[in-house]
PDB file of N, CA and C in Angstrom:
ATOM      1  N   UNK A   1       0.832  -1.185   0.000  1.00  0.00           N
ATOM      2  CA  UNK A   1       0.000   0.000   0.000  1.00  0.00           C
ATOM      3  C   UNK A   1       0.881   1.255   0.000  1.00  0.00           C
ATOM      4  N   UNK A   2       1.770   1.053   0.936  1.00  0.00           N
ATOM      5  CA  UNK A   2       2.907   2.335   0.744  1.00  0.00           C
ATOM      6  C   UNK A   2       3.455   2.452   0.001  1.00  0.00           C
ATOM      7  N   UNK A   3       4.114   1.830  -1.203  1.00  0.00           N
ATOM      8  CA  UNK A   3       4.404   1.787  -2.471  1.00  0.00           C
ATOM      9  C   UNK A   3       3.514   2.226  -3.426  1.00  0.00           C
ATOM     10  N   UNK A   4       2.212   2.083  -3.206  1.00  0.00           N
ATOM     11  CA  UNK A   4       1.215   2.546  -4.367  1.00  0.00           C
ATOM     12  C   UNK A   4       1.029   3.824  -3.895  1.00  0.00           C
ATOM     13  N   UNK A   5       0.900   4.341  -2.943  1.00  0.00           N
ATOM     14  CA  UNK A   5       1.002   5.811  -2.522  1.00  0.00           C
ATOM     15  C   UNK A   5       2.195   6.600  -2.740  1.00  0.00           C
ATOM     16  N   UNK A   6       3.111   6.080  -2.859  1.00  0.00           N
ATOM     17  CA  UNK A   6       4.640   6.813  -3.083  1.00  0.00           C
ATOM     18  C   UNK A   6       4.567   6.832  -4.774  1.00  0.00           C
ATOM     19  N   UNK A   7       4.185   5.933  -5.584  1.00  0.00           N
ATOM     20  CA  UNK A   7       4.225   6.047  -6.515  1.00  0.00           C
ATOM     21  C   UNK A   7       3.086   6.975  -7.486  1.00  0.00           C
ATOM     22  N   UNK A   8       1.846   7.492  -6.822  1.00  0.00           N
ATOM     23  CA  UNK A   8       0.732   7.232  -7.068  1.00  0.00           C
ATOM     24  C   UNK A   8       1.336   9.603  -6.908  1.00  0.00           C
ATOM     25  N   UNK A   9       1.612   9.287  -5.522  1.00  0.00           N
ATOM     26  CA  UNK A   9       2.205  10.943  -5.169  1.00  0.00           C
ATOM     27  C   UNK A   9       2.958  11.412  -6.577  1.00  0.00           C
ATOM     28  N   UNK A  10       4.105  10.623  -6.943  1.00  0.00           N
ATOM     29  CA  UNK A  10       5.490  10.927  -7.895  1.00  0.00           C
ATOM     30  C   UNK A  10       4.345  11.173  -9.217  1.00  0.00           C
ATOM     31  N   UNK A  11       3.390  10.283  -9.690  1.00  0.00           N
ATOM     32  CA  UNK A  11       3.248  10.873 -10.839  1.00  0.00           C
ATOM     33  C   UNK A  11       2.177  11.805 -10.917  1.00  0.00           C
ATOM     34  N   UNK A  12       1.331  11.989  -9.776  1.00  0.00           N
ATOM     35  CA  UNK A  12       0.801  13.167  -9.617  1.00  0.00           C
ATOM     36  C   UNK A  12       1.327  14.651  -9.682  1.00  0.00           C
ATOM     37  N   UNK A  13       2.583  14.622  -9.023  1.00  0.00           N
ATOM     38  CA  UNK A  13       3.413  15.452  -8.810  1.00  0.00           C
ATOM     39  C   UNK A  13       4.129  15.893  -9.982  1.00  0.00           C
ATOM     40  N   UNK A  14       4.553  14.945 -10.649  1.00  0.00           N
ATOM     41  CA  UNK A  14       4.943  15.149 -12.243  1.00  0.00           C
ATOM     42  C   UNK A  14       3.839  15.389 -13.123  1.00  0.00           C
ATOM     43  N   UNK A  15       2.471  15.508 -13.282  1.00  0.00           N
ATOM     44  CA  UNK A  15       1.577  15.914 -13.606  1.00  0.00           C
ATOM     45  C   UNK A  15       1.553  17.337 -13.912  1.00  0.00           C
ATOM     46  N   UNK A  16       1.112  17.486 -11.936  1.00  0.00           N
ATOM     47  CA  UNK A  16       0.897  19.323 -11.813  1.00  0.00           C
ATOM     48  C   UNK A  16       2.045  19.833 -12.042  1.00  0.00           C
ATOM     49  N   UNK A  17       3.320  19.664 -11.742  1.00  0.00           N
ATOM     50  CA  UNK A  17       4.513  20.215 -12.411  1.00  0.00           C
ATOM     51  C   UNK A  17       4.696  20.239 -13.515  1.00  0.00           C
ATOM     52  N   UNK A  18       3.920  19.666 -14.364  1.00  0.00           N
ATOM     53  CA  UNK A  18       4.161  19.769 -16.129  1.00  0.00           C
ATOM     54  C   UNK A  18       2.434  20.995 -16.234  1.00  0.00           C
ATOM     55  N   UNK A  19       2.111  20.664 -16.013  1.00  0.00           N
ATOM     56  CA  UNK A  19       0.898  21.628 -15.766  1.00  0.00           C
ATOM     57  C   UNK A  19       1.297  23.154 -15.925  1.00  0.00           C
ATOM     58  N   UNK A  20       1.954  23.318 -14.371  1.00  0.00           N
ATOM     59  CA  UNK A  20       2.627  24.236 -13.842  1.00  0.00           C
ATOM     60  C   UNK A  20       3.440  25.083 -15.431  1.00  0.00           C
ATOM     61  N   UNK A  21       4.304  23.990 -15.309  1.00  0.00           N
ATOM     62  CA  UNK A  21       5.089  24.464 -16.900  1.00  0.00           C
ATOM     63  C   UNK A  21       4.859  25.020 -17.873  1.00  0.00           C
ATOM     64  N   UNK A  22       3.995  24.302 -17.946  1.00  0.00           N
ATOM     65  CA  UNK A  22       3.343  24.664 -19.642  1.00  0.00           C
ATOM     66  C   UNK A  22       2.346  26.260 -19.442  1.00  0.00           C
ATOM     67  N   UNK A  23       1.804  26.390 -18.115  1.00  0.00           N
ATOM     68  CA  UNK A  23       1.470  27.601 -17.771  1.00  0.00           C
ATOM     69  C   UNK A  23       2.269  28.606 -17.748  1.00  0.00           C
ATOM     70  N   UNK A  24       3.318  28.532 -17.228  1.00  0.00           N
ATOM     71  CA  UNK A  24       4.231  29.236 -17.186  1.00  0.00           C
ATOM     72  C   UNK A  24       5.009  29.703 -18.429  1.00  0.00           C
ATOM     73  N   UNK A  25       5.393  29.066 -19.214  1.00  0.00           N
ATOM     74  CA  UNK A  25       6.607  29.090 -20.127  1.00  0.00           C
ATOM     75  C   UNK A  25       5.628  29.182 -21.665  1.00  0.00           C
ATOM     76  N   UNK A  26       5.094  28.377 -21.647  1.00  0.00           N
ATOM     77  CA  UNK A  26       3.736  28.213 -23.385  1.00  0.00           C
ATOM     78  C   UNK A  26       2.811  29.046 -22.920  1.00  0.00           C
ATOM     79  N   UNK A  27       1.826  29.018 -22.053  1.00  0.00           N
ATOM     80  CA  UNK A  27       1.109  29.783 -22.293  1.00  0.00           C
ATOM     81  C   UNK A  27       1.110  31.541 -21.167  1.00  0.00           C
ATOM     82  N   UNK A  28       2.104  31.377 -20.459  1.00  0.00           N
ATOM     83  CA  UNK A  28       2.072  32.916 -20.170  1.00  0.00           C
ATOM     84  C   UNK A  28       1.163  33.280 -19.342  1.00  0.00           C
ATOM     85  N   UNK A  29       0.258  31.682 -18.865  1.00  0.00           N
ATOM     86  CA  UNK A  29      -1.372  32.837 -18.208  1.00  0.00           C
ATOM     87  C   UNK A  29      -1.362  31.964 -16.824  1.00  0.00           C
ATOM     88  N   UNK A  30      -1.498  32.381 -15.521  1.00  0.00           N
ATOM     89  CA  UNK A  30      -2.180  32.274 -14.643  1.00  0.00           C
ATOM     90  C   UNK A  30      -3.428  31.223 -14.075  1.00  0.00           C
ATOM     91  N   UNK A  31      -3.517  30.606 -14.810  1.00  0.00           N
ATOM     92  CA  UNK A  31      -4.458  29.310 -14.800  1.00  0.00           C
ATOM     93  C   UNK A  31      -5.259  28.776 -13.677  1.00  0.00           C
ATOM     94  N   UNK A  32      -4.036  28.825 -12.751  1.00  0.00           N
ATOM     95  CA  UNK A  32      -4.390  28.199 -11.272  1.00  0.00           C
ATOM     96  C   UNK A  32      -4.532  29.251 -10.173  1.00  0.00           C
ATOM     97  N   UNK A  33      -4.512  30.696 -10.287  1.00  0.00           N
ATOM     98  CA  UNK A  33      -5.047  31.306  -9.530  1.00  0.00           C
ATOM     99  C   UNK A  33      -3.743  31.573  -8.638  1.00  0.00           C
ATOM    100  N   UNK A  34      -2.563  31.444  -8.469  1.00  0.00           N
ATOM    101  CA  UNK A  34      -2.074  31.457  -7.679  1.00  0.00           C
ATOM    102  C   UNK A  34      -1.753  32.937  -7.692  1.00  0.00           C
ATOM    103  N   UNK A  35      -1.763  34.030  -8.281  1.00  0.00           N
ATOM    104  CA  UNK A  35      -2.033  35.400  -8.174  1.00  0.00           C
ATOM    105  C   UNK A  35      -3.027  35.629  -7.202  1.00  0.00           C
ATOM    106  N   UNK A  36      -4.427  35.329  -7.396  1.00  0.00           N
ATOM    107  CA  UNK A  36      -5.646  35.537  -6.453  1.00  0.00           C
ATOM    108  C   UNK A  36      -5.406  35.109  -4.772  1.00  0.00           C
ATOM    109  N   UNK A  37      -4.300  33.694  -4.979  1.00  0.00           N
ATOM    110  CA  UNK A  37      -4.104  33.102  -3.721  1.00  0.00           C
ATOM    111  C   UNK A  37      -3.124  34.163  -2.994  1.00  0.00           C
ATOM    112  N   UNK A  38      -1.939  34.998  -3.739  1.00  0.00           N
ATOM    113  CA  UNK A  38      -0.932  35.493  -3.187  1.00  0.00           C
ATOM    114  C   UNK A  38      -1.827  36.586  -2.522  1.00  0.00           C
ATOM    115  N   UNK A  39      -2.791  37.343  -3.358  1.00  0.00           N
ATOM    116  CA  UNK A  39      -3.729  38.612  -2.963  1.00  0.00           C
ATOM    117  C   UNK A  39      -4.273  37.969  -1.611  1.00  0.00           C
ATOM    118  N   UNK A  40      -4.901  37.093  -1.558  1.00  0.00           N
ATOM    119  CA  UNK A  40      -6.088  36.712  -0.554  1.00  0.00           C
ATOM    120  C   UNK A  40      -4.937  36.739   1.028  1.00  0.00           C
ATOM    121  N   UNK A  41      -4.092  35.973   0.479  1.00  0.00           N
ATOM    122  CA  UNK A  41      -3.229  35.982   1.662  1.00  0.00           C
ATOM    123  C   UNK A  41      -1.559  36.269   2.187  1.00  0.00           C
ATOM    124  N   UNK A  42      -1.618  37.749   1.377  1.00  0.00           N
ATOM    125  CA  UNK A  42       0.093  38.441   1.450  1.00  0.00           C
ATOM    126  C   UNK A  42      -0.689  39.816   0.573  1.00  0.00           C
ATOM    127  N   UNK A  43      -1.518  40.475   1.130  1.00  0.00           N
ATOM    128  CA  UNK A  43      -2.243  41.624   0.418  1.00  0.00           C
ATOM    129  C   UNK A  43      -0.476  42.086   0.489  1.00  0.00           C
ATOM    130  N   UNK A  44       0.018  42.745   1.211  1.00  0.00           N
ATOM    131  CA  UNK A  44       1.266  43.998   1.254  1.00  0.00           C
ATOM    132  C   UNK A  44       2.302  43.603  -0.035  1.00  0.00           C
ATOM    133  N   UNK A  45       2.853  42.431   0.020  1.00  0.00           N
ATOM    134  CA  UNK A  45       3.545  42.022  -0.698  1.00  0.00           C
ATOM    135  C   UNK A  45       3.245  41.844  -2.666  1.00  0.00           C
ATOM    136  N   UNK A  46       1.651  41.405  -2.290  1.00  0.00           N
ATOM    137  CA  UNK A  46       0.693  41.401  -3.903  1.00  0.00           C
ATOM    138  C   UNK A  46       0.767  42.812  -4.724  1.00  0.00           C
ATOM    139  N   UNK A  47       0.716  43.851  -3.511  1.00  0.00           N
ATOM    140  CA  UNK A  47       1.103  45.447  -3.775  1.00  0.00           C
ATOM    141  C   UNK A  47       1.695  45.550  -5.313  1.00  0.00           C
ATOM    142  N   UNK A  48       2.825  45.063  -4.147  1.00  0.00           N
ATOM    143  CA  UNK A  48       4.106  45.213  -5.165  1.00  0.00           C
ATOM    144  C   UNK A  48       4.513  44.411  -6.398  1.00  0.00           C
ATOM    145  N   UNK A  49       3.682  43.358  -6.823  1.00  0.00           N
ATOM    146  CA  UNK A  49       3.924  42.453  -8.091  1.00  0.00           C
ATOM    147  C   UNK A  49       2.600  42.619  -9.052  1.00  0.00           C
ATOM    148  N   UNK A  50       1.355  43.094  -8.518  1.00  0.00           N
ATOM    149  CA  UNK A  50       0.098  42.987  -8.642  1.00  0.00           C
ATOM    150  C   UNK A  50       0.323  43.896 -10.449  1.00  0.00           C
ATOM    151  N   UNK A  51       0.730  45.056 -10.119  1.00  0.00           N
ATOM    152  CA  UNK A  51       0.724  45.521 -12.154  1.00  0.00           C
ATOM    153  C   UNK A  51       1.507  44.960 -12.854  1.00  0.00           C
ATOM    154  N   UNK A  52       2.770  43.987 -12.437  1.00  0.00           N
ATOM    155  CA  UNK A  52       3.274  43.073 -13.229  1.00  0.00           C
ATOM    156  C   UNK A  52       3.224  41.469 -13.351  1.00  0.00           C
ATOM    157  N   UNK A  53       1.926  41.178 -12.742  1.00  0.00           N
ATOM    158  CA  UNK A  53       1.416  39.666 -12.628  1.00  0.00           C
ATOM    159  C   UNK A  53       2.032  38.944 -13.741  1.00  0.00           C
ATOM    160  N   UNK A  54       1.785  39.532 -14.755  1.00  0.00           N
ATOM    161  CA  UNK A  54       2.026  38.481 -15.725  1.00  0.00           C
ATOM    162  C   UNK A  54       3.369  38.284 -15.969  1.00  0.00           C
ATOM    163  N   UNK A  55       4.166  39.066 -16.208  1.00  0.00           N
ATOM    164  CA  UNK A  55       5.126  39.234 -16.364  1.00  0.00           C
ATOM    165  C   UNK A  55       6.287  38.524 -15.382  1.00  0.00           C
ATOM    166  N   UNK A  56       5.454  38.560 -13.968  1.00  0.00           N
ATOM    167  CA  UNK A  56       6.336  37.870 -12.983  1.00  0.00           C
ATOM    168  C   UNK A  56       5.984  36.696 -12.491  1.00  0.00           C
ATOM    169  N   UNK A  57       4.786  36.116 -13.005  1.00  0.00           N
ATOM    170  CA  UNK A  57       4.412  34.877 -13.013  1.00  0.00           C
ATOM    171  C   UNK A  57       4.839  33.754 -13.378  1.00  0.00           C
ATOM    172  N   UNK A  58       5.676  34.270 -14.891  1.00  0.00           N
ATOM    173  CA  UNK A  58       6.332  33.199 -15.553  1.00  0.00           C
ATOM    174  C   UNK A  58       7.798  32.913 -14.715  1.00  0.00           C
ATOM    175  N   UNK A  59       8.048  33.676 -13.811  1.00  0.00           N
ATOM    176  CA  UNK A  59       9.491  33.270 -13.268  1.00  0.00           C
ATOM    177  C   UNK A  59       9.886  33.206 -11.707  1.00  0.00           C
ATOM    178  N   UNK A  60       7.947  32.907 -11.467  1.00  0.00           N
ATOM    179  CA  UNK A  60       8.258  32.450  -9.899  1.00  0.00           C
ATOM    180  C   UNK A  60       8.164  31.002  -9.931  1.00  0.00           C
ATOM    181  N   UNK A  61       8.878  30.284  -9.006  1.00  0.00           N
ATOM    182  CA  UNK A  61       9.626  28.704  -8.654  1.00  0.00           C
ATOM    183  C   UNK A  61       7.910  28.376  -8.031  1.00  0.00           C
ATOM    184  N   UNK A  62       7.808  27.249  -8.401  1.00  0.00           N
ATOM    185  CA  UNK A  62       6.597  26.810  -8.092  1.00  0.00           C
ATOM    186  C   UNK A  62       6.776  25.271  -7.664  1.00  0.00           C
ATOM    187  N   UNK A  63       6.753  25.332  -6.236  1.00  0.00           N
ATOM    188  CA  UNK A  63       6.869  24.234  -5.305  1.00  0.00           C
ATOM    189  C   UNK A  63       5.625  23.620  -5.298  1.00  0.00           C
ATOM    190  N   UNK A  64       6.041  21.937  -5.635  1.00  0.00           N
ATOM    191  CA  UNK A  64       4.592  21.216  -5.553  1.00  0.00           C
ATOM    192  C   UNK A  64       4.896  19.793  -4.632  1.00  0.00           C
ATOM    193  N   UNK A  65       3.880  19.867  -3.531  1.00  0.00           N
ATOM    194  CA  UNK A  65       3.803  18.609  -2.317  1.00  0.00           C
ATOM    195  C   UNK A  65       2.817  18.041  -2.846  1.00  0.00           C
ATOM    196  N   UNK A  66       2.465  16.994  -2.720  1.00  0.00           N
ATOM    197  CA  UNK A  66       1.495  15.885  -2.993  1.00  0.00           C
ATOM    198  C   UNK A  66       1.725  14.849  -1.888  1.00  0.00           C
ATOM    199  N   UNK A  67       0.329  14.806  -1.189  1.00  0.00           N
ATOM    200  CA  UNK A  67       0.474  13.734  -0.032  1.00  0.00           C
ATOM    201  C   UNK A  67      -0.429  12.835  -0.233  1.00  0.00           C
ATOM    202  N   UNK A  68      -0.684  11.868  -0.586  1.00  0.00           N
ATOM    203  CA  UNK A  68      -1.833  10.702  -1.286  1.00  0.00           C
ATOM    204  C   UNK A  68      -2.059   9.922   0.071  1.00  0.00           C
ATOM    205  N   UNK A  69      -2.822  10.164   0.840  1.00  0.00           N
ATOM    206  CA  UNK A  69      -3.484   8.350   1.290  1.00  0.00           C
ATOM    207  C   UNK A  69      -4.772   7.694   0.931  1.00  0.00           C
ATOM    208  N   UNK A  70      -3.865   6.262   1.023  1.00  0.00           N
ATOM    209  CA  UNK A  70      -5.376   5.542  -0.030  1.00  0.00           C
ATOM    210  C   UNK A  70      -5.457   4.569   1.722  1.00  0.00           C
ATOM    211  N   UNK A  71      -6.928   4.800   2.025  1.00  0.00           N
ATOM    212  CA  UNK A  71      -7.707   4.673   3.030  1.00  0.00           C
ATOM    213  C   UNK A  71      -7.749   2.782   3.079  1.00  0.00           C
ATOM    214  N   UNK A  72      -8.101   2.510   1.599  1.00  0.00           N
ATOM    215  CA  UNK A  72      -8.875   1.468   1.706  1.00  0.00           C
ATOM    216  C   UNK A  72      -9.048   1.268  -0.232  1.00  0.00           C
ATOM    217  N   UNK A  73      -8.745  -0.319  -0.120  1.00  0.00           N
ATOM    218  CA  UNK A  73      -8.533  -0.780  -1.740  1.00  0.00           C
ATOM    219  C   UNK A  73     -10.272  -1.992  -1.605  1.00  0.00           C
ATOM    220  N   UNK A  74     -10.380  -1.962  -3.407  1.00  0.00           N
ATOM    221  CA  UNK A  74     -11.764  -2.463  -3.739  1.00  0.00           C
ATOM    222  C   UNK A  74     -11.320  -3.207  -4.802  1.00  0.00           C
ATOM    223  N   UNK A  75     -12.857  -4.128  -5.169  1.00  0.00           N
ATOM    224  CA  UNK A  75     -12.058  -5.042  -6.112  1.00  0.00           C
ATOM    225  C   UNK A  75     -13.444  -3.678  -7.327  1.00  0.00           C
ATOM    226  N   UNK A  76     -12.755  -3.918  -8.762  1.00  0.00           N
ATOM    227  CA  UNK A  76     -13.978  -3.283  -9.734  1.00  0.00           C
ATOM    228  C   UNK A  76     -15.481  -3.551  -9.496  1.00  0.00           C
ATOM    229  N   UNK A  77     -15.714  -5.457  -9.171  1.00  0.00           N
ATOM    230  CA  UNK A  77     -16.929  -5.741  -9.353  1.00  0.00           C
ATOM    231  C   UNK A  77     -17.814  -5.119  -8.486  1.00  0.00           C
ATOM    232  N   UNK A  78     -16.923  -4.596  -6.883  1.00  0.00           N
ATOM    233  CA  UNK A  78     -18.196  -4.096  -6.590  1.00  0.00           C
ATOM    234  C   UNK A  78     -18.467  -2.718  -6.044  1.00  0.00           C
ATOM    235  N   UNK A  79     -17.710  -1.888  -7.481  1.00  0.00           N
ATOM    236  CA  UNK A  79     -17.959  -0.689  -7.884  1.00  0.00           C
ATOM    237  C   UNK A  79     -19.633   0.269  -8.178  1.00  0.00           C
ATOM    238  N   UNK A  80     -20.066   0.851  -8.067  1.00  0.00           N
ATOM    239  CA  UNK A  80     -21.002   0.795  -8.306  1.00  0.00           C
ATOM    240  C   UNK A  80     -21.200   1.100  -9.960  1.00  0.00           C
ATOM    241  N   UNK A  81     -20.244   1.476 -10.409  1.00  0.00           N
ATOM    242  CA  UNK A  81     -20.208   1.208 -12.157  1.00  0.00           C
ATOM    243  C   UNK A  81     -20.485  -0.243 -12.986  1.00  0.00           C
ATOM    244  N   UNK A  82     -19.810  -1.051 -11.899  1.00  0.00           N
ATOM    245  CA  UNK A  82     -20.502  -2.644 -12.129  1.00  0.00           C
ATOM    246  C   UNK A  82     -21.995  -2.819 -12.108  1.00  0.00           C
ATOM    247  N   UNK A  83     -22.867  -1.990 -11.699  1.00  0.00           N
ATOM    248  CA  UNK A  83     -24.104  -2.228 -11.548  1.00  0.00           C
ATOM    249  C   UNK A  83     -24.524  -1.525 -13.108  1.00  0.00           C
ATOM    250  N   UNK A  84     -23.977  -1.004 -13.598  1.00  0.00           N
ATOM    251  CA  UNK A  84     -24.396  -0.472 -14.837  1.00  0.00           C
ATOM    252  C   UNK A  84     -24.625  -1.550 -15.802  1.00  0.00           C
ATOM    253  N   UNK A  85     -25.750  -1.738 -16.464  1.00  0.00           N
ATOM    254  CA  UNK A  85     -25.977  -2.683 -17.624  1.00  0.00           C
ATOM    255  C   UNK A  85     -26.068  -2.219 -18.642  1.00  0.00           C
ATOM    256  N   UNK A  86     -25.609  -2.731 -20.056  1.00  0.00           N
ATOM    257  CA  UNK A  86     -25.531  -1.980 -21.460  1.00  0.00           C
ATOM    258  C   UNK A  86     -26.622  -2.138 -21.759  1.00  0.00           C
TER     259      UNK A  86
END
């Protein structure tokens, strides 16, 4: 189980970090809000980056944690998608 969670974290994590990327570098835009998040909670500091968002968006380091626990494993059949009939 701890193996499927360690592994399950890594490619999640490599996910939103390619995510991240491609926001950053291709498309230039803000996607995930993390402007709105800096405002909501560092108003003084947002001050000061807030007329150059975009511009300074693309070249802030963007740290990503991923903590996965899987509670409890199932078999498919008794999914409730198994109850679906064609």
């Amino acid at each position: 189980m701890e193996q499927l969670q360690k592994k399950t974290e890594e490619d999640v994590k490599k996910s939103i970090e390619a995510a991240v990327k491609k926001s950053q570098e291709e498309l230039k835009a803000d996607y995930f809000g993390f402007g709105e998040e800096w405002r909501r909670t560092d108003k003084h500091d947002w001050k000061k980056v807030k007329n150059n968002w975009n511009e300074t968006f693309v070249h802030i380091p963007i740290d990503v944690h991923v903590d996965i626990k899987i509670w409890h494993t199932g078999t498919i059949g008794n999914s409730p998608l198994s109850q679906i009939k064609d």
